[in-house]
C-alpha atoms as a PDB file:
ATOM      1  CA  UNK A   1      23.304  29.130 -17.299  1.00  0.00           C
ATOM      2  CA  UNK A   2      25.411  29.915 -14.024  1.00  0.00           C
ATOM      3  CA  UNK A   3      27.513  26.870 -12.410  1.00  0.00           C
ATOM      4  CA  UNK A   4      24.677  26.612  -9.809  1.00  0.00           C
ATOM      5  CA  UNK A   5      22.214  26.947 -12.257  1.00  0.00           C
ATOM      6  CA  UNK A   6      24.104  23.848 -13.992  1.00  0.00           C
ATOM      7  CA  UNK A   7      24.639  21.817 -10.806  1.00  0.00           C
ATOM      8  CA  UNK A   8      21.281  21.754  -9.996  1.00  0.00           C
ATOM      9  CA  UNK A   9      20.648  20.488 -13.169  1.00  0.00           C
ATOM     10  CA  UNK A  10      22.501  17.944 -13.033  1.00  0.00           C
ATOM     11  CA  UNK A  11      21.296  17.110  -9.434  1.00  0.00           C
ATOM     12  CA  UNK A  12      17.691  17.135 -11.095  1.00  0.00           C
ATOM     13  CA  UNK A  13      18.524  14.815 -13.728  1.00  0.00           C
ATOM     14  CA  UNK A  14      20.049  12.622 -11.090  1.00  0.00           C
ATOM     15  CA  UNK A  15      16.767  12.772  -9.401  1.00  0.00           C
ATOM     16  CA  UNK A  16      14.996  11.816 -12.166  1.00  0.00           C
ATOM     17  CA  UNK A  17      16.913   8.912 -13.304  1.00  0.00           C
ATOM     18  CA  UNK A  18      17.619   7.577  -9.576  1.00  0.00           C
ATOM     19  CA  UNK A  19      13.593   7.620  -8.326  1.00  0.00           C
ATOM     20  CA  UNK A  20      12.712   6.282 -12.076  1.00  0.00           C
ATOM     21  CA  UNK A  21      15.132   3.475 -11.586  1.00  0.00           C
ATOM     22  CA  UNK A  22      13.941   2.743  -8.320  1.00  0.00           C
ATOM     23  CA  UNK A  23      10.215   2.713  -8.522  1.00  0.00           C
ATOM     24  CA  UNK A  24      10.910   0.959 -12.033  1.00  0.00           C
ATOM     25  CA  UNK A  25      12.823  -1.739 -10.348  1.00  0.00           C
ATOM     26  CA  UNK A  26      10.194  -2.327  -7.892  1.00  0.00           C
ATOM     27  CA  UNK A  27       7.342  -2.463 -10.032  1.00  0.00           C
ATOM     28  CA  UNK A  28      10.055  -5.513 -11.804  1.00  0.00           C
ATOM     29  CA  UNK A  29      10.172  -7.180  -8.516  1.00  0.00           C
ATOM     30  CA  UNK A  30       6.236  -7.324  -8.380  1.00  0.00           C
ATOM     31  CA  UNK A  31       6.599  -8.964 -11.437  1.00  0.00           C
ATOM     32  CA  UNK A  32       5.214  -5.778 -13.311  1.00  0.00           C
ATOM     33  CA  UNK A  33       6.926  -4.377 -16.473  1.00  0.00           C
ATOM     34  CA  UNK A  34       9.084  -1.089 -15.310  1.00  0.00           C
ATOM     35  CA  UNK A  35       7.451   0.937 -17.080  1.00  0.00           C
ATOM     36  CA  UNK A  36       3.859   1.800 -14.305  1.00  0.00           C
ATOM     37  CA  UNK A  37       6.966   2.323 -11.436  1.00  0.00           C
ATOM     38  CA  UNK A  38       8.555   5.110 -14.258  1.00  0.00           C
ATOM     39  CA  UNK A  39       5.350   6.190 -14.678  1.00  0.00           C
ATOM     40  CA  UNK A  40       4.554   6.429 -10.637  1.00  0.00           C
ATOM     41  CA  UNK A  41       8.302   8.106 -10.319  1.00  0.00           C
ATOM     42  CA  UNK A  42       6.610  11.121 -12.736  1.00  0.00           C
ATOM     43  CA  UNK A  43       3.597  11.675 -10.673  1.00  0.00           C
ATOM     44  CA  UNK A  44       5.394  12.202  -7.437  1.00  0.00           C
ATOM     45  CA  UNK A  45       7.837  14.354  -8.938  1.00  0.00           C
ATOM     46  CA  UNK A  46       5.281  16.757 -10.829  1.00  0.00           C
ATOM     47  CA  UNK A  47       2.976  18.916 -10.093  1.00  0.00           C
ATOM     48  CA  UNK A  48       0.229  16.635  -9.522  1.00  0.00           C
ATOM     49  CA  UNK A  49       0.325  15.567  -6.008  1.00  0.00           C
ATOM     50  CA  UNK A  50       0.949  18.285  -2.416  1.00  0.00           C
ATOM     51  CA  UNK A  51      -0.215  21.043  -5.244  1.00  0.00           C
ATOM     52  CA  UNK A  52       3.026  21.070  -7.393  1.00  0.00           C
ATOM     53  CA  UNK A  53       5.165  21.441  -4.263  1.00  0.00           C
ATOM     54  CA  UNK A  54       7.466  18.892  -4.723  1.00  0.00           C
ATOM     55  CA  UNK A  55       7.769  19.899  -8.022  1.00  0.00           C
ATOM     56  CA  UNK A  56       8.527  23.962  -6.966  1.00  0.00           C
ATOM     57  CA  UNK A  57      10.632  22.650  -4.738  1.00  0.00           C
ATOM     58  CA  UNK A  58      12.996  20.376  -6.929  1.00  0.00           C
ATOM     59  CA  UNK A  59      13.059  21.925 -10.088  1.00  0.00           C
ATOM     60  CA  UNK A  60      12.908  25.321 -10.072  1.00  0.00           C
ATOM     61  CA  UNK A  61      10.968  27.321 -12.497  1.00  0.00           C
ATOM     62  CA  UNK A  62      14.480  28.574 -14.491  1.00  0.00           C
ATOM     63  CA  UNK A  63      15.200  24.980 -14.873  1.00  0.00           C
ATOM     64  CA  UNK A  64      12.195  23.722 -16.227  1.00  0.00           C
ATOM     65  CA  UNK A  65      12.327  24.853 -19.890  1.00  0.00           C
ATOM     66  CA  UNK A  66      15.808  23.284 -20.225  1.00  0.00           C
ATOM     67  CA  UNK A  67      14.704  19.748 -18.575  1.00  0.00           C
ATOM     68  CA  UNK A  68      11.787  20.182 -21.161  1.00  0.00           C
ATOM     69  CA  UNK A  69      13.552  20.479 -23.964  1.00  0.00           C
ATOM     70  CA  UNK A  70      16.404  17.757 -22.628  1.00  0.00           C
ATOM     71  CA  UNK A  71      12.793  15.460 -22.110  1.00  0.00           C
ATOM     72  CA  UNK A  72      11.033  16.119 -25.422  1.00  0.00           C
ATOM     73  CA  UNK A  73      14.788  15.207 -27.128  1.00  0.00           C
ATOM     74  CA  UNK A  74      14.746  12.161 -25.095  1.00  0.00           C
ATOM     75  CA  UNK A  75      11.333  11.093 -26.344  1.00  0.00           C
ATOM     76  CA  UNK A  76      12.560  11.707 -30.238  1.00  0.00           C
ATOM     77  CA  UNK A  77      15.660   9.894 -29.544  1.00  0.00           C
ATOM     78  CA  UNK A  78      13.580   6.681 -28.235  1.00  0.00           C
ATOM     79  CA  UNK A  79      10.992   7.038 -31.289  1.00  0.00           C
ATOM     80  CA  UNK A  80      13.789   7.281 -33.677  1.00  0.00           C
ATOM     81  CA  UNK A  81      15.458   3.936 -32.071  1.00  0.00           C
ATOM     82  CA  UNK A  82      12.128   1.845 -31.927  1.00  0.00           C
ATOM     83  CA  UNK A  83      11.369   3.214 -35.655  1.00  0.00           C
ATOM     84  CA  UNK A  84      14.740   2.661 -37.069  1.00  0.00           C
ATOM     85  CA  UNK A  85      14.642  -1.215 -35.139  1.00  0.00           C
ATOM     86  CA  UNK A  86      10.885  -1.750 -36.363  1.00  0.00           C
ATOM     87  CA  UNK A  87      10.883  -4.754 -39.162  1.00  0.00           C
ATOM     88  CA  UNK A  88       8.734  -3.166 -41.277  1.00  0.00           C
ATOM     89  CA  UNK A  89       8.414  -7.445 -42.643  1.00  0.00           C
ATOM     90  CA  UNK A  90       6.575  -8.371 -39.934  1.00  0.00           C
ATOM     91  CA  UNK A  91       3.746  -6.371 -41.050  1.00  0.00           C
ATOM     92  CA  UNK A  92       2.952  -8.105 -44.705  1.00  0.00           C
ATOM     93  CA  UNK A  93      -0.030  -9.551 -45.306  1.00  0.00           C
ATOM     94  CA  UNK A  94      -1.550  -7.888 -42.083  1.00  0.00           C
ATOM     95  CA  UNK A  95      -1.398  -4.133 -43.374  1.00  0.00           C
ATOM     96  CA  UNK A  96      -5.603  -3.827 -43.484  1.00  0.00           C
ATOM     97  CA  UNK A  97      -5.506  -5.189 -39.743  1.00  0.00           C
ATOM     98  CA  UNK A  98      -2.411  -2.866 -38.628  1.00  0.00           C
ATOM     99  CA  UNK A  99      -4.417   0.049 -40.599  1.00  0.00           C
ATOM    100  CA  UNK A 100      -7.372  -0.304 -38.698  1.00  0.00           C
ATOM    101  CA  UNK A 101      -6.156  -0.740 -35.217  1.00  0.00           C
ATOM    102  CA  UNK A 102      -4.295   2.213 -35.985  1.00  0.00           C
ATOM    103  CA  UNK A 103      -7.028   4.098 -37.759  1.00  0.00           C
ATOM    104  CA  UNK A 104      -9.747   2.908 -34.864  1.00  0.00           C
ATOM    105  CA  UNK A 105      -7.392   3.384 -31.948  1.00  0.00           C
ATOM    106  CA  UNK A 106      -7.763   7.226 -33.152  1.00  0.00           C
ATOM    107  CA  UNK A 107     -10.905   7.744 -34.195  1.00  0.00           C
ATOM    108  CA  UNK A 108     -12.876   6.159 -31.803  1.00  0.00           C
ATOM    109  CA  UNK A 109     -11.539   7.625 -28.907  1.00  0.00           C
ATOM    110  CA  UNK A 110     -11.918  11.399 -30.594  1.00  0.00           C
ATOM    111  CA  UNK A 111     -15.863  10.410 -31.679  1.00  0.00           C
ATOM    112  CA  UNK A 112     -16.481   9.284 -27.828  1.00  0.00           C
ATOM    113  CA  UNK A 113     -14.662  12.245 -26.946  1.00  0.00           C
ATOM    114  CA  UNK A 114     -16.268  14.776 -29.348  1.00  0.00           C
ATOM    115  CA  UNK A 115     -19.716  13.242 -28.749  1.00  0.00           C
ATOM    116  CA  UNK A 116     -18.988  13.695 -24.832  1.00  0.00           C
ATOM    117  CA  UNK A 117     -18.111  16.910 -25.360  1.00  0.00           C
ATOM    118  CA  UNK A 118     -21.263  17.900 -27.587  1.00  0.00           C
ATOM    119  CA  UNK A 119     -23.630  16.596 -25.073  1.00  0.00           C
ATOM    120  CA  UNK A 120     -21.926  18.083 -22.529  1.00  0.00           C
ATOM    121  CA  UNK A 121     -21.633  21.119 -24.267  1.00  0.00           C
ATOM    122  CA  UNK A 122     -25.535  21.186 -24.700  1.00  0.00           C
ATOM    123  CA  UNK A 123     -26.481  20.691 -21.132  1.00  0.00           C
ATOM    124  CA  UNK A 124     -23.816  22.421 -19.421  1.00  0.00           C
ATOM    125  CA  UNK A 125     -22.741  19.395 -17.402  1.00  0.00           C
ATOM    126  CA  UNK A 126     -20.266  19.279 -15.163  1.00  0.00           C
ATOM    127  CA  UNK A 127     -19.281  22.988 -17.073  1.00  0.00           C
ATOM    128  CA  UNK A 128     -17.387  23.152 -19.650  1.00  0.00           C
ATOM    129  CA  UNK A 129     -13.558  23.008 -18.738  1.00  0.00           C
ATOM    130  CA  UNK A 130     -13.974  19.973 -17.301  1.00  0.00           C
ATOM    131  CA  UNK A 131     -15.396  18.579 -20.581  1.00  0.00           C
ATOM    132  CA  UNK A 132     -12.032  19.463 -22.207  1.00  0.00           C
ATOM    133  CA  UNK A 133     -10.109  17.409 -19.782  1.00  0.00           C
ATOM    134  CA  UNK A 134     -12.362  14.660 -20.424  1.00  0.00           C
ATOM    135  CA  UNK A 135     -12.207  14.654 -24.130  1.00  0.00           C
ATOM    136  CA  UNK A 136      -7.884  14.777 -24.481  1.00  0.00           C
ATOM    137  CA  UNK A 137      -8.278  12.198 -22.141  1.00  0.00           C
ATOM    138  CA  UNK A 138     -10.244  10.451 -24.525  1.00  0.00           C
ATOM    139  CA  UNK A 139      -7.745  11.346 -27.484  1.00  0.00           C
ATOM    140  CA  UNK A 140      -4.710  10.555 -25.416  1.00  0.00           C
ATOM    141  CA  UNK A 141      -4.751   7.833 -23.122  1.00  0.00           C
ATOM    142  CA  UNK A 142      -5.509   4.989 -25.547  1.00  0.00           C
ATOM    143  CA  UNK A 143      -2.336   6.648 -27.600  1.00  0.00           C
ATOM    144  CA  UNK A 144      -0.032   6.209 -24.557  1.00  0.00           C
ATOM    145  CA  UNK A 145      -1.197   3.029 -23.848  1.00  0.00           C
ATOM    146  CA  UNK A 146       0.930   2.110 -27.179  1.00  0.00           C
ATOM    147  CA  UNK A 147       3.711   3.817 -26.112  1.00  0.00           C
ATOM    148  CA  UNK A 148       3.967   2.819 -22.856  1.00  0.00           C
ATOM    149  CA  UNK A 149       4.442  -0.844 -24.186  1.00  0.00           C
ATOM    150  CA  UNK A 150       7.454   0.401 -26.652  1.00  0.00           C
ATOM    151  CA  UNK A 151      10.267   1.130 -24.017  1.00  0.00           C
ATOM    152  CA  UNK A 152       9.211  -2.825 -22.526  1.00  0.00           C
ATOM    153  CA  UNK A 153      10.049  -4.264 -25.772  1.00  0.00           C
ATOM    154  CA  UNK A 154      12.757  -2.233 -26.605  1.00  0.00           C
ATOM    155  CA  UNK A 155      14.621  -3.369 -23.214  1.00  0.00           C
ATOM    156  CA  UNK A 156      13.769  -6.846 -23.894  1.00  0.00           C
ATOM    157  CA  UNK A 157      15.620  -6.433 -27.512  1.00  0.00           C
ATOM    158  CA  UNK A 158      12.363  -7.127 -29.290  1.00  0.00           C
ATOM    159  CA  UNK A 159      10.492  -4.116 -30.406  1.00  0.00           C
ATOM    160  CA  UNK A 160       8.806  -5.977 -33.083  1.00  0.00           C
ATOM    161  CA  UNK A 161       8.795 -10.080 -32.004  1.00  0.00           C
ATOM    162  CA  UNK A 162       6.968 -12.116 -30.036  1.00  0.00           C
ATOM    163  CA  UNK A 163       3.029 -11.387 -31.109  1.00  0.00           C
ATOM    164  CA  UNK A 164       1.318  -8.137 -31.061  1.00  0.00           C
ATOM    165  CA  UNK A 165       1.940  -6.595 -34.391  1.00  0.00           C
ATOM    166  CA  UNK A 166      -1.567  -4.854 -34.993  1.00  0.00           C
ATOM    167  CA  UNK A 167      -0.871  -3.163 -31.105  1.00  0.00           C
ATOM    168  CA  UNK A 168       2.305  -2.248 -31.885  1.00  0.00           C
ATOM    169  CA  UNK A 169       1.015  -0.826 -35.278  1.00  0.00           C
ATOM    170  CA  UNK A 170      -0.772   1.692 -33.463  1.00  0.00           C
ATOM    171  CA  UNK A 171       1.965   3.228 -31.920  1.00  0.00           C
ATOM    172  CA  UNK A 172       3.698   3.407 -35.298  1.00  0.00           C
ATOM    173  CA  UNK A 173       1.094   3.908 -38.071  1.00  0.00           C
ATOM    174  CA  UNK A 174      -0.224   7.893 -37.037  1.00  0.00           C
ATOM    175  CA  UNK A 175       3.715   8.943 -36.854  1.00  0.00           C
ATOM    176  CA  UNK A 176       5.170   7.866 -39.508  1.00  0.00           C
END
């Protein structure tokens, strides 16, 4: 990478963090968790809203892989953390319920989603790429649901107290 290709970068990152931190702050002040204003801060920087132009526009396409690749690290890091703090204690005597709100919070979203797709599939509605959006959808959402609640409980140093053990199984169960 250049110097300018390394300042801008850094002025991304900056970006990043600074709008994340703000929007995450507000969401706090409307007595929200910070997570939905992090989550808002994402949308408006990518490609989803003005047709990606913000996104062209801030981070340009050389820079992308590398911010990828710093992101995906980011979300290992964080899994690592919340694994290594889990207390794997909390969960005796309540494995079968962990198990199954893991084991359902998978499988029924895929059925729903594979049975959407089938009938869909069949009678051509809506055609069919739209069908494949609806059925990760399916898959995924319910999975990020789980893991949007981790970083909340990390920040309030308690990844694993205060109730909630079969939810926060089913972040945990499918990875490890």
């Amino acid at each position: 990478m250049t110097d300018q290709q390394v300042q801008l970068f850094l002025a991304d990152l900056a970006i990043i963090i600074l709008l994340a931190r703000l929007l995450g702050t507000a969401a706090k002040r409307l007595g929200q968790p910070p997570v939905p204003g992090e989550i808002i801060a994402g949308i408006l920087l990518g490609p989803t809203l003005f047709n990606g132009k913000i996104t062209a526009t801030l981070f340009p396409v050389t820079l992308r892989p590398p911010l990828t690749a710093l992101a995906s690290l980011g979300v290992v890091m964080f899994m690592f953390a919340v694994g290594y703090l889990l207390d794997l204690r909390l969960f005796r005597g309540r494995e079968r319920v962990a198990v199954s709100v893991s084991v359902s919070s998978i499988v029924l979203p895929l059925s729903l989603g594979a049975g959407l797709l089938l009938s869909a599939y069949a009678t051509d509605w809506m055609g069919l790429k739209y069908i494949f959006g609806a059925f990760l959808f399916g898959v995924i959402m319910p999975r990020e649901g789980a893991a949007a609640a981790l970083p909340d409980r990390v920040r309030a140093g308690r990844p694993h107290g205060g109730g909630g053990h079969a939810r926060l199984s089913q972040g945990h169960v499918p990875e490890s």
